[in-house]
Each structure stands twice: as structure tokens, then as C-alpha cells.
PDB file of N, CA and C in Angstrom:
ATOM      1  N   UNK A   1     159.179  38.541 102.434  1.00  0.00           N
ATOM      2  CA  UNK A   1     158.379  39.209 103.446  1.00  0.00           C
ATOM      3  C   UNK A   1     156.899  39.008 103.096  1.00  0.00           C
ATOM      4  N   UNK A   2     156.234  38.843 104.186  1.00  0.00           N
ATOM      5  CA  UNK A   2     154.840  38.290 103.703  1.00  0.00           C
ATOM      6  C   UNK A   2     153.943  39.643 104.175  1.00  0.00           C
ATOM      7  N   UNK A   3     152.635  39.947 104.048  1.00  0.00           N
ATOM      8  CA  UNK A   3     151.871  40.757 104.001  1.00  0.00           C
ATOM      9  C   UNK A   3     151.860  41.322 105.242  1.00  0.00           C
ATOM     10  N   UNK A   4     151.552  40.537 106.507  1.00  0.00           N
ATOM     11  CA  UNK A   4     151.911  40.944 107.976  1.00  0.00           C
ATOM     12  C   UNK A   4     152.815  41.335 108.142  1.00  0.00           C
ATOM     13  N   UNK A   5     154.226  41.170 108.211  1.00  0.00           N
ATOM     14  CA  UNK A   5     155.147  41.721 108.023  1.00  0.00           C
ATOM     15  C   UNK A   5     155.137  43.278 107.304  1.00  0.00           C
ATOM     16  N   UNK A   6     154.880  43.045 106.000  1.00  0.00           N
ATOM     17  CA  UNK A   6     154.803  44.633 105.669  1.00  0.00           C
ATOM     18  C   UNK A   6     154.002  45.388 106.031  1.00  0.00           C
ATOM     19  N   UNK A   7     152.803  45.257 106.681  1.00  0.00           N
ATOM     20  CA  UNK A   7     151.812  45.918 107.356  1.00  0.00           C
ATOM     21  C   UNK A   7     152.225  46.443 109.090  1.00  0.00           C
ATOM     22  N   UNK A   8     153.188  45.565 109.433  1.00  0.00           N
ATOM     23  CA  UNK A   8     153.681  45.952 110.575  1.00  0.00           C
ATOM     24  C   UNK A   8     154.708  46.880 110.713  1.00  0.00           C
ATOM     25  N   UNK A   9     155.121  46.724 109.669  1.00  0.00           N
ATOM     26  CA  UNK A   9     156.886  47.739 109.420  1.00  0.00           C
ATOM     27  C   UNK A   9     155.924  49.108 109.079  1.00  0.00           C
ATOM     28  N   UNK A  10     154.916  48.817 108.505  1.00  0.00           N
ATOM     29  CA  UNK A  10     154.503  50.540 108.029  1.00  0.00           C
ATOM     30  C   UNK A  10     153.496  51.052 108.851  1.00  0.00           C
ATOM     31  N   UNK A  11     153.110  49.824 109.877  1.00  0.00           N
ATOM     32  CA  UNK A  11     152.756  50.773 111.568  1.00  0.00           C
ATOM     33  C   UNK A  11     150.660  50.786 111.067  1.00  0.00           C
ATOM     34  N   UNK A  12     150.915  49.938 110.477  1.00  0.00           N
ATOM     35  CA  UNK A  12     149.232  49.500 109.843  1.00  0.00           C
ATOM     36  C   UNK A  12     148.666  48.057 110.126  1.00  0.00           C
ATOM     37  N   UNK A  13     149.107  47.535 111.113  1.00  0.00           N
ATOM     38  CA  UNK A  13     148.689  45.970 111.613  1.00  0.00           C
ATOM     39  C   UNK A  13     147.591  45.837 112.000  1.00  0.00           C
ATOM     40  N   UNK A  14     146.925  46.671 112.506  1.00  0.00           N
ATOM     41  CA  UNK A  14     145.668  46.995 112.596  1.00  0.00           C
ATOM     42  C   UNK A  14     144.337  46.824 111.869  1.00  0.00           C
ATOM     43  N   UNK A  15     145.020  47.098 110.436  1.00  0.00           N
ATOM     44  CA  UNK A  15     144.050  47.491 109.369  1.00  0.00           C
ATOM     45  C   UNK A  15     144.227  46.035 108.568  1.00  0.00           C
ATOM     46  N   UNK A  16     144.848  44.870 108.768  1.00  0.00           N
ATOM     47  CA  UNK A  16     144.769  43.357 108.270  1.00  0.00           C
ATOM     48  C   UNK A  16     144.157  42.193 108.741  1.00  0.00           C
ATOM     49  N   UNK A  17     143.588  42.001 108.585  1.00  0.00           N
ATOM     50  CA  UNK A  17     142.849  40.940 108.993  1.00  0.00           C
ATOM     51  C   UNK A  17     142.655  39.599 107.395  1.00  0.00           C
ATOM     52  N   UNK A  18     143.287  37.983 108.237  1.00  0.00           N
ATOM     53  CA  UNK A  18     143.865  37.412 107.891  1.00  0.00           C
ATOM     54  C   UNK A  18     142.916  36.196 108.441  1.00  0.00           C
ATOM     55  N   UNK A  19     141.673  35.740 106.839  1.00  0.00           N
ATOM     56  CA  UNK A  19     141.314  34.656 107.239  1.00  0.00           C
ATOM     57  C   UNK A  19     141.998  33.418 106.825  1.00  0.00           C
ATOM     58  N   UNK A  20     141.527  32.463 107.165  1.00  0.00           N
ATOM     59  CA  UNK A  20     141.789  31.347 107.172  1.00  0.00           C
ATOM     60  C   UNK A  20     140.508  29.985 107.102  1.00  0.00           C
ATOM     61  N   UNK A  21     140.921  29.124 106.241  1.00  0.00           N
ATOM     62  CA  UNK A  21     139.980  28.265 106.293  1.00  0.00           C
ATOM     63  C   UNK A  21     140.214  26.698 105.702  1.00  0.00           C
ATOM     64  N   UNK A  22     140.414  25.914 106.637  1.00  0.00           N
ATOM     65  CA  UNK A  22     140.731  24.875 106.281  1.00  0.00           C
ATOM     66  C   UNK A  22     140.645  23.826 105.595  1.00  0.00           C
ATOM     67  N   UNK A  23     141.835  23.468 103.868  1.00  0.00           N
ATOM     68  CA  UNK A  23     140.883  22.856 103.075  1.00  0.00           C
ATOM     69  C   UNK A  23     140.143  23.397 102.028  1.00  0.00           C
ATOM     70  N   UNK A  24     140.139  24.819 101.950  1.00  0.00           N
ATOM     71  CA  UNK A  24     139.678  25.600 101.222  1.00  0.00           C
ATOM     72  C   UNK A  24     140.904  25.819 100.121  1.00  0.00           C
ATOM     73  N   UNK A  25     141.858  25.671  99.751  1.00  0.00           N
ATOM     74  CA  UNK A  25     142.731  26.323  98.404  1.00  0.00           C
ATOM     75  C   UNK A  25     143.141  27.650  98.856  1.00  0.00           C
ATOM     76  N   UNK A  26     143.831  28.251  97.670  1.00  0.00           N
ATOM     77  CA  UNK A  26     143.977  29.343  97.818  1.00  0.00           C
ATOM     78  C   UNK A  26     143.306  30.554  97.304  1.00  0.00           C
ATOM     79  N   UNK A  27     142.696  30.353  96.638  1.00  0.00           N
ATOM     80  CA  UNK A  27     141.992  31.255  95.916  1.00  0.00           C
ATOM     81  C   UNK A  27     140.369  31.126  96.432  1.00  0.00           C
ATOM     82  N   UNK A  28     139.824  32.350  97.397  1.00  0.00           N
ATOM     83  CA  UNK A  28     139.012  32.286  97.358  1.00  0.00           C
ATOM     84  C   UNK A  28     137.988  33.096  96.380  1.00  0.00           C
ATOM     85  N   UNK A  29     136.581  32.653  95.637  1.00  0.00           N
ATOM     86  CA  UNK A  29     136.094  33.613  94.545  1.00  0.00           C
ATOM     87  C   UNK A  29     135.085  33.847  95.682  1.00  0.00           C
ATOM     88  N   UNK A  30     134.587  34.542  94.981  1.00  0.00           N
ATOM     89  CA  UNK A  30     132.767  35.638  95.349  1.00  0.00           C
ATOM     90  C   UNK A  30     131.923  33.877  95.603  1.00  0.00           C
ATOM     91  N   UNK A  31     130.716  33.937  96.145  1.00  0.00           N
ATOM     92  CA  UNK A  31     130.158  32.564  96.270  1.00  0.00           C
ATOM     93  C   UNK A  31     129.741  31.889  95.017  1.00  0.00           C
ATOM     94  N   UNK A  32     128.961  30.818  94.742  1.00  0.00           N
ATOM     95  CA  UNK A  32     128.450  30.617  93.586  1.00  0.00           C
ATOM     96  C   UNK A  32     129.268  30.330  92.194  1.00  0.00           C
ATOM     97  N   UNK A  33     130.460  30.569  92.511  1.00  0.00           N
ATOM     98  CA  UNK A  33     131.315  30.230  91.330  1.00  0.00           C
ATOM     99  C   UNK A  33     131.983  29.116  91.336  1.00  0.00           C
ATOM    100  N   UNK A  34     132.120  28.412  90.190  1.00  0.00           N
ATOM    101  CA  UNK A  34     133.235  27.013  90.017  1.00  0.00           C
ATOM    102  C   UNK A  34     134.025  26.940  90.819  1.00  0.00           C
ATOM    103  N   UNK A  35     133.755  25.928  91.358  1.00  0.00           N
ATOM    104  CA  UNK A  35     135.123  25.432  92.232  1.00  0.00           C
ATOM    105  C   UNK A  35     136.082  24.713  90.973  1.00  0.00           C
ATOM    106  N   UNK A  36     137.328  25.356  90.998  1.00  0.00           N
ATOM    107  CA  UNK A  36     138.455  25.313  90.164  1.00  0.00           C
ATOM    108  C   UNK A  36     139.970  24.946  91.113  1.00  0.00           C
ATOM    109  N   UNK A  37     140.502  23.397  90.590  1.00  0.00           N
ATOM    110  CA  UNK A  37     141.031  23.428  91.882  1.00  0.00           C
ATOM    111  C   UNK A  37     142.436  24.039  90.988  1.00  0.00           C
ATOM    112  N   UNK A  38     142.859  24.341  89.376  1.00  0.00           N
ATOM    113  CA  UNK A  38     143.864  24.875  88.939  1.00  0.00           C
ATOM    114  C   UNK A  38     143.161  25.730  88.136  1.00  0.00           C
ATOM    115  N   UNK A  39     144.234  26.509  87.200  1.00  0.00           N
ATOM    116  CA  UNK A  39     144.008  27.551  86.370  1.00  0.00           C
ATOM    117  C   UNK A  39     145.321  27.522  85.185  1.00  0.00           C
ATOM    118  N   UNK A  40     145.044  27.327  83.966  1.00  0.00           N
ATOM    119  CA  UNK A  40     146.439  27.754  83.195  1.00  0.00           C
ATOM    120  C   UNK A  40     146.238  29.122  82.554  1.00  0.00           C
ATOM    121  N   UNK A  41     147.447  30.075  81.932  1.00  0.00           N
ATOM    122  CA  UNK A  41     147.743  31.296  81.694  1.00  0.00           C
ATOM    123  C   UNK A  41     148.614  31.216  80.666  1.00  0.00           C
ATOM    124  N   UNK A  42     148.530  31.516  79.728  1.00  0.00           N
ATOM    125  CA  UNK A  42     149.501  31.817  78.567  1.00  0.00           C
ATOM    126  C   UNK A  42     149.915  33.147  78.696  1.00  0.00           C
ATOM    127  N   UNK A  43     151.093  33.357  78.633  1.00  0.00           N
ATOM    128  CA  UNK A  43     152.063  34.526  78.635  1.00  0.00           C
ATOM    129  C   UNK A  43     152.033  35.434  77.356  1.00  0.00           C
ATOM    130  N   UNK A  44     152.222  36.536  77.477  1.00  0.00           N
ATOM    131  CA  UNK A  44     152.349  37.692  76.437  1.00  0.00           C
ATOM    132  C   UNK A  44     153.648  37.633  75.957  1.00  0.00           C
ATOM    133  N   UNK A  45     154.500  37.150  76.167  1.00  0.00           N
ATOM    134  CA  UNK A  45     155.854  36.616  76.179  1.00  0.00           C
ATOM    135  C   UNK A  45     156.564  36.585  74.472  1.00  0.00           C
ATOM    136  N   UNK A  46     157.468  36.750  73.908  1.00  0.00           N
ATOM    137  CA  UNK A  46     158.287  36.343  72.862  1.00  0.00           C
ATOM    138  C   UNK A  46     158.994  35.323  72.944  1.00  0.00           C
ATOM    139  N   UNK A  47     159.143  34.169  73.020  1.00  0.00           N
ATOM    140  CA  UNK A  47     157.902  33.434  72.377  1.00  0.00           C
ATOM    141  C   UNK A  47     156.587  33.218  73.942  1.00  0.00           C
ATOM    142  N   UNK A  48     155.351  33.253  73.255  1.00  0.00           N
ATOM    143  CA  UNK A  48     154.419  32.869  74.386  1.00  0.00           C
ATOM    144  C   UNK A  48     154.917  31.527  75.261  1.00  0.00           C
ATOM    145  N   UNK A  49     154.346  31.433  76.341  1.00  0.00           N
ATOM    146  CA  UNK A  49     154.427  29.867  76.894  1.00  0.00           C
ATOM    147  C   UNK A  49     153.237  29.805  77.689  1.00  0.00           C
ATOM    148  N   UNK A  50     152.661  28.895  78.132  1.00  0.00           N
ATOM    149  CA  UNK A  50     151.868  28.494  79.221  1.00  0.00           C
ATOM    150  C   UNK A  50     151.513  28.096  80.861  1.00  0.00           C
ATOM    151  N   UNK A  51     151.066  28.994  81.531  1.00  0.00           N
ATOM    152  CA  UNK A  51     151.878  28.072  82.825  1.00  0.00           C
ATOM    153  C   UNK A  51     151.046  27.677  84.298  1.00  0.00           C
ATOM    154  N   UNK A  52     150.473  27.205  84.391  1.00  0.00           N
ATOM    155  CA  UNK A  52     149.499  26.569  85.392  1.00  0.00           C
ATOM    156  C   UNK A  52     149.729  26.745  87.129  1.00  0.00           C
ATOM    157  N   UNK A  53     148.692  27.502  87.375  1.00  0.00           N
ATOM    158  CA  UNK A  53     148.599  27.648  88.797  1.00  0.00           C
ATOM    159  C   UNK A  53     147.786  26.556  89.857  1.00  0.00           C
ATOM    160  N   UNK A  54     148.204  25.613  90.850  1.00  0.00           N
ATOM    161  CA  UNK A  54     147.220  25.566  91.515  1.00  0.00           C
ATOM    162  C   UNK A  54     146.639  25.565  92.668  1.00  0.00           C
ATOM    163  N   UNK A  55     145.735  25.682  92.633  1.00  0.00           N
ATOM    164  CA  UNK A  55     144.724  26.449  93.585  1.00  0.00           C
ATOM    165  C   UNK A  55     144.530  25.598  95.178  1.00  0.00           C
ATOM    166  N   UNK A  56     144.390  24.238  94.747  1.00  0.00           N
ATOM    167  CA  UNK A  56     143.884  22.813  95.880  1.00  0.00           C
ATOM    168  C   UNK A  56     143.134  23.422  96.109  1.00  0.00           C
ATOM    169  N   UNK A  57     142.397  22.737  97.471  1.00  0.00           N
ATOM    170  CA  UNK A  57     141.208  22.920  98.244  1.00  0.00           C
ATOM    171  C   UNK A  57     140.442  21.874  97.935  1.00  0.00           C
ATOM    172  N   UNK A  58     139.237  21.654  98.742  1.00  0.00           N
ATOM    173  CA  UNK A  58     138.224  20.571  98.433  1.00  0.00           C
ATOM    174  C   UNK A  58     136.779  20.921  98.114  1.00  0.00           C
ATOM    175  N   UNK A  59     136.432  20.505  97.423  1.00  0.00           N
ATOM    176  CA  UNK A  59     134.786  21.063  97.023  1.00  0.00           C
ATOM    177  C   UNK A  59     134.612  21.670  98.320  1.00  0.00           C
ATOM    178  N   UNK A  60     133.668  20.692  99.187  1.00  0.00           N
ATOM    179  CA  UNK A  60     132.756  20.981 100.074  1.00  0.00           C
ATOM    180  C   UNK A  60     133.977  21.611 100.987  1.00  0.00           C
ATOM    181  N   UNK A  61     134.650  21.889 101.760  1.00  0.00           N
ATOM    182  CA  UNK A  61     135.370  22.680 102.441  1.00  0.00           C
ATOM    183  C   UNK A  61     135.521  24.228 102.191  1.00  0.00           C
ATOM    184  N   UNK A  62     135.760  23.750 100.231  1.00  0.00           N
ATOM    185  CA  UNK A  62     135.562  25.545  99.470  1.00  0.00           C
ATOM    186  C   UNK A  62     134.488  26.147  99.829  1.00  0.00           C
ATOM    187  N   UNK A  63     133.235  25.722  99.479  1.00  0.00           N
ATOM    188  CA  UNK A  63     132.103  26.267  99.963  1.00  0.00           C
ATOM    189  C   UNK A  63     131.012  27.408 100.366  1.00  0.00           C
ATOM    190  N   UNK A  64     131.583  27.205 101.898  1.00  0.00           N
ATOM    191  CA  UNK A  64     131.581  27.732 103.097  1.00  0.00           C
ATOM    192  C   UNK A  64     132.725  29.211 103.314  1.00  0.00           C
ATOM    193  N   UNK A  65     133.671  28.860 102.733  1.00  0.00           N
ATOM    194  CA  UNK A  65     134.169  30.221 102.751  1.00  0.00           C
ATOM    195  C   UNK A  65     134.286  31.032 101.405  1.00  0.00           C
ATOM    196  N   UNK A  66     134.021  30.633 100.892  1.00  0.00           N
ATOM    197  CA  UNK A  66     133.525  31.546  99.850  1.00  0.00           C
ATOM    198  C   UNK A  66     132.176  32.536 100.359  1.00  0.00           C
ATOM    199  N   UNK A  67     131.262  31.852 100.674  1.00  0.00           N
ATOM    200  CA  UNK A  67     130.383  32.742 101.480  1.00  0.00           C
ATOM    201  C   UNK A  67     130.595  33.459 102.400  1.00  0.00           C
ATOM    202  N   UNK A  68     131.737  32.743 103.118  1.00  0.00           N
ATOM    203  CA  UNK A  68     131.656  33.611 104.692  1.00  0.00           C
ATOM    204  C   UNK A  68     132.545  34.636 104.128  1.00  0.00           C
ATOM    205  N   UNK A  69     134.000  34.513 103.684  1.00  0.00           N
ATOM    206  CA  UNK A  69     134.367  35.594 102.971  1.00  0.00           C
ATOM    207  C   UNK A  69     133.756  37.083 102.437  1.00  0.00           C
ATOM    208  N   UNK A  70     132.730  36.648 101.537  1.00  0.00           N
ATOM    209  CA  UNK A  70     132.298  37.466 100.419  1.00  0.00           C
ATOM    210  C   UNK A  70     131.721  38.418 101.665  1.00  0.00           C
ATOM    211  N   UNK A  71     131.022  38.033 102.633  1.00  0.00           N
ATOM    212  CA  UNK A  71     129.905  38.363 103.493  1.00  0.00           C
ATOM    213  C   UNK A  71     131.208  39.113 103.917  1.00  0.00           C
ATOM    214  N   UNK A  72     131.738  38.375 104.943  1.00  0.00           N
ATOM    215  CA  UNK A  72     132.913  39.690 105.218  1.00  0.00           C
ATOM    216  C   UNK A  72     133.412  40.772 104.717  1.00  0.00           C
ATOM    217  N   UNK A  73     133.777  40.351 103.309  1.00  0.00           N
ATOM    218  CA  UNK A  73     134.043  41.642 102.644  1.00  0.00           C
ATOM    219  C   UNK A  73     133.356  42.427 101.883  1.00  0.00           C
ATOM    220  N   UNK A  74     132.204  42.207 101.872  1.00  0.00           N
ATOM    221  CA  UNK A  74     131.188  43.508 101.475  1.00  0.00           C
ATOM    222  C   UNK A  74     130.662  44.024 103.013  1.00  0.00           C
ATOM    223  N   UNK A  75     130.913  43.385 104.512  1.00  0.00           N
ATOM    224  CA  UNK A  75     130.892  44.160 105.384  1.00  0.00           C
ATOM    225  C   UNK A  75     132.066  45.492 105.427  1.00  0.00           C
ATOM    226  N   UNK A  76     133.215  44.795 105.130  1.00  0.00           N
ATOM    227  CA  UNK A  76     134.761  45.631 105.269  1.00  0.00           C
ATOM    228  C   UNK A  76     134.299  46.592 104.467  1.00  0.00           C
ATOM    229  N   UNK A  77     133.771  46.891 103.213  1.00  0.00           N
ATOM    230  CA  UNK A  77     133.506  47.981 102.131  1.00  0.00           C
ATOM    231  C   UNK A  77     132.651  48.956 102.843  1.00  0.00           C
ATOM    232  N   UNK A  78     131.246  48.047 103.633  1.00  0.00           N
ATOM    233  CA  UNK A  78     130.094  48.926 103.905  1.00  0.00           C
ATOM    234  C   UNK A  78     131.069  50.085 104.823  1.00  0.00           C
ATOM    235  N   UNK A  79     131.746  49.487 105.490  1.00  0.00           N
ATOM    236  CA  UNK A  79     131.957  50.378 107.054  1.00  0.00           C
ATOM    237  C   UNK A  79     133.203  51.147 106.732  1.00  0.00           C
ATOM    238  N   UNK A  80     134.435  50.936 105.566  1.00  0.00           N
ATOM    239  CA  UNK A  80     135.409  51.498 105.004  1.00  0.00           C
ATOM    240  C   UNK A  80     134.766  52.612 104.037  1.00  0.00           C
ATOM    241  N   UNK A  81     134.035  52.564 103.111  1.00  0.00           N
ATOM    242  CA  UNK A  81     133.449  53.069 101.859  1.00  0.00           C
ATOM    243  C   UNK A  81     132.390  54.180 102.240  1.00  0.00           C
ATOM    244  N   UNK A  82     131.745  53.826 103.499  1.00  0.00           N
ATOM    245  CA  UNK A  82     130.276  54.180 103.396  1.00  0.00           C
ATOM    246  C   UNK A  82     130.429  54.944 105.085  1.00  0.00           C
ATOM    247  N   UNK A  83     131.517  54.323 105.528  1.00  0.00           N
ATOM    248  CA  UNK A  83     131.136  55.071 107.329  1.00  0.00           C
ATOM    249  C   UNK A  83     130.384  54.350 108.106  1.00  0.00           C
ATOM    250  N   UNK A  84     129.796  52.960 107.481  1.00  0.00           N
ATOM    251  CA  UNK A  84     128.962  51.967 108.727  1.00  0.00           C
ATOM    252  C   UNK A  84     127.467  52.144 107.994  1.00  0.00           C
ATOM    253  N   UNK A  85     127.130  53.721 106.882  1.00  0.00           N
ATOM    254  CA  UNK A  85     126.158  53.160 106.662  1.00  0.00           C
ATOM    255  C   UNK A  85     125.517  52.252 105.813  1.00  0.00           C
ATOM    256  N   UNK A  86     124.405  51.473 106.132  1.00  0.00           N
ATOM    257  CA  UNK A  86     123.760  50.863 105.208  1.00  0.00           C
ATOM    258  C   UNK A  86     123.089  51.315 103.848  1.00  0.00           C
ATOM    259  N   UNK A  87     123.665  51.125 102.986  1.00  0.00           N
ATOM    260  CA  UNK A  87     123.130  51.350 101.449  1.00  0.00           C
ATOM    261  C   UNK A  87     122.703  50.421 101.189  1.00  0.00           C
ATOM    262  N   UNK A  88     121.180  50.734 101.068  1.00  0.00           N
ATOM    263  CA  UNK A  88     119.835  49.672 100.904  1.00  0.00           C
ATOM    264  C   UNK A  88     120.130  48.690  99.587  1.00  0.00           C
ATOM    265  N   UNK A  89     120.393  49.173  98.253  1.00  0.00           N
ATOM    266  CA  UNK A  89     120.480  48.718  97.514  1.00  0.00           C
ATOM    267  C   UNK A  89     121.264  48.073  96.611  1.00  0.00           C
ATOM    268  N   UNK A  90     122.593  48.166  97.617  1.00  0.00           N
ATOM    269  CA  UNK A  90     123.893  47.457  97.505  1.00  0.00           C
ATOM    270  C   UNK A  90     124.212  46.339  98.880  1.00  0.00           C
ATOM    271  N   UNK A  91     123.439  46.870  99.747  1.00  0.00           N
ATOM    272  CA  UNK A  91     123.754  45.425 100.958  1.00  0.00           C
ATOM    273  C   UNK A  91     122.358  45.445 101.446  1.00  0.00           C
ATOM    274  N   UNK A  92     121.210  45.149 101.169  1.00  0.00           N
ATOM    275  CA  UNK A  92     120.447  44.982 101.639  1.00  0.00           C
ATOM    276  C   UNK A  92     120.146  43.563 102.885  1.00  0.00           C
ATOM    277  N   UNK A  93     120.548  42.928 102.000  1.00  0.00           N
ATOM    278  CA  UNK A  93     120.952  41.245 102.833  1.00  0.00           C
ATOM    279  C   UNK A  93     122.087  41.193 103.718  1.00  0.00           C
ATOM    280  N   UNK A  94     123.126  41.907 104.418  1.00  0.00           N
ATOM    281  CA  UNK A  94     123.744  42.065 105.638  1.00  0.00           C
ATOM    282  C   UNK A  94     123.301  42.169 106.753  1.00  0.00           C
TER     283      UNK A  94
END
């Protein structure tokens, strides 16, 4: 069951919003950060092991939504967190 799905069964479809961006990977970060198109993880495990995620996407495609993202979701916070208002010194640039 994927996220829409469970958001619909619990009568909250409303409250998801589901970007998309083409070419971009899966992992989007905050802007300004490495474009990383994998990641490896060593396990806490008895015995440990190692195990590699990856991400794809293309440089320049990543980009662009990394920004538009981030921008989105420090809008979603202002208006969830705050009631719509503007806090000067946490979103001044919105």
C-alpha cells in the first residue's frame, strides 16, 4: 500500500500532496547539497554488513527541484506551524 492509499483509507487525502519531478531521483535534499546519485549504510547487525541505496536522477534535472521543493515546504510549515503567518526571521525570503 503506498502513501495515497493510506491517506485515503484514513479519510485524510486532502492533507497529501505528491510532487513529482522528472529525472530528479528519489531523494530529494534541502537545495545546495551534493547531488549523490547512491548512498551505502552499514548495518548495526551481528555480524554488520553493508548495503547501498540508489538514488538516480540527473545533475541538472536534480537541481531545480530541490529548490522548488524546499520552497514548498517551508511554505507547508509557514501556514501548518504558524497559521499563514509570516515569521520574519525564519522565512523572510518567501
Amino acid at each position: 500500500m503506498d502513501m495515497r492509499e493510506m491517506m485515503e483509507r484514513a479519510g485524510n487525502s486532502q492533507q497529501l500532496t505528491v510532487l513529482s519531478y522528472k529525472n530528479a531521483g528519489h531523494l530529494i535534499e534541502p537545495p545546495f547539497t551534493p547531488f549523490v546519485r547512491a548512498s551505502t549504510f552499514r548495518t548495526v547487525t551481528n555480524p554488520p554488513f553493508t548495503m547501498m541505496a540508489l538514488w538516480g536522477g540527473e545533475l541538472l534535472a536534480h537541481s531545480h527541484p530541490q529548490e522548488d521543493a524546499w520552497r514548498k515546504t517551508l511554505v507547508f510549515l509557514r501556514e501548518n506551524l504558524y497559521g499563514g503567518m509570516k515569521p520574519v526571521a525564519l522565512f523572510s525570503n518567501l
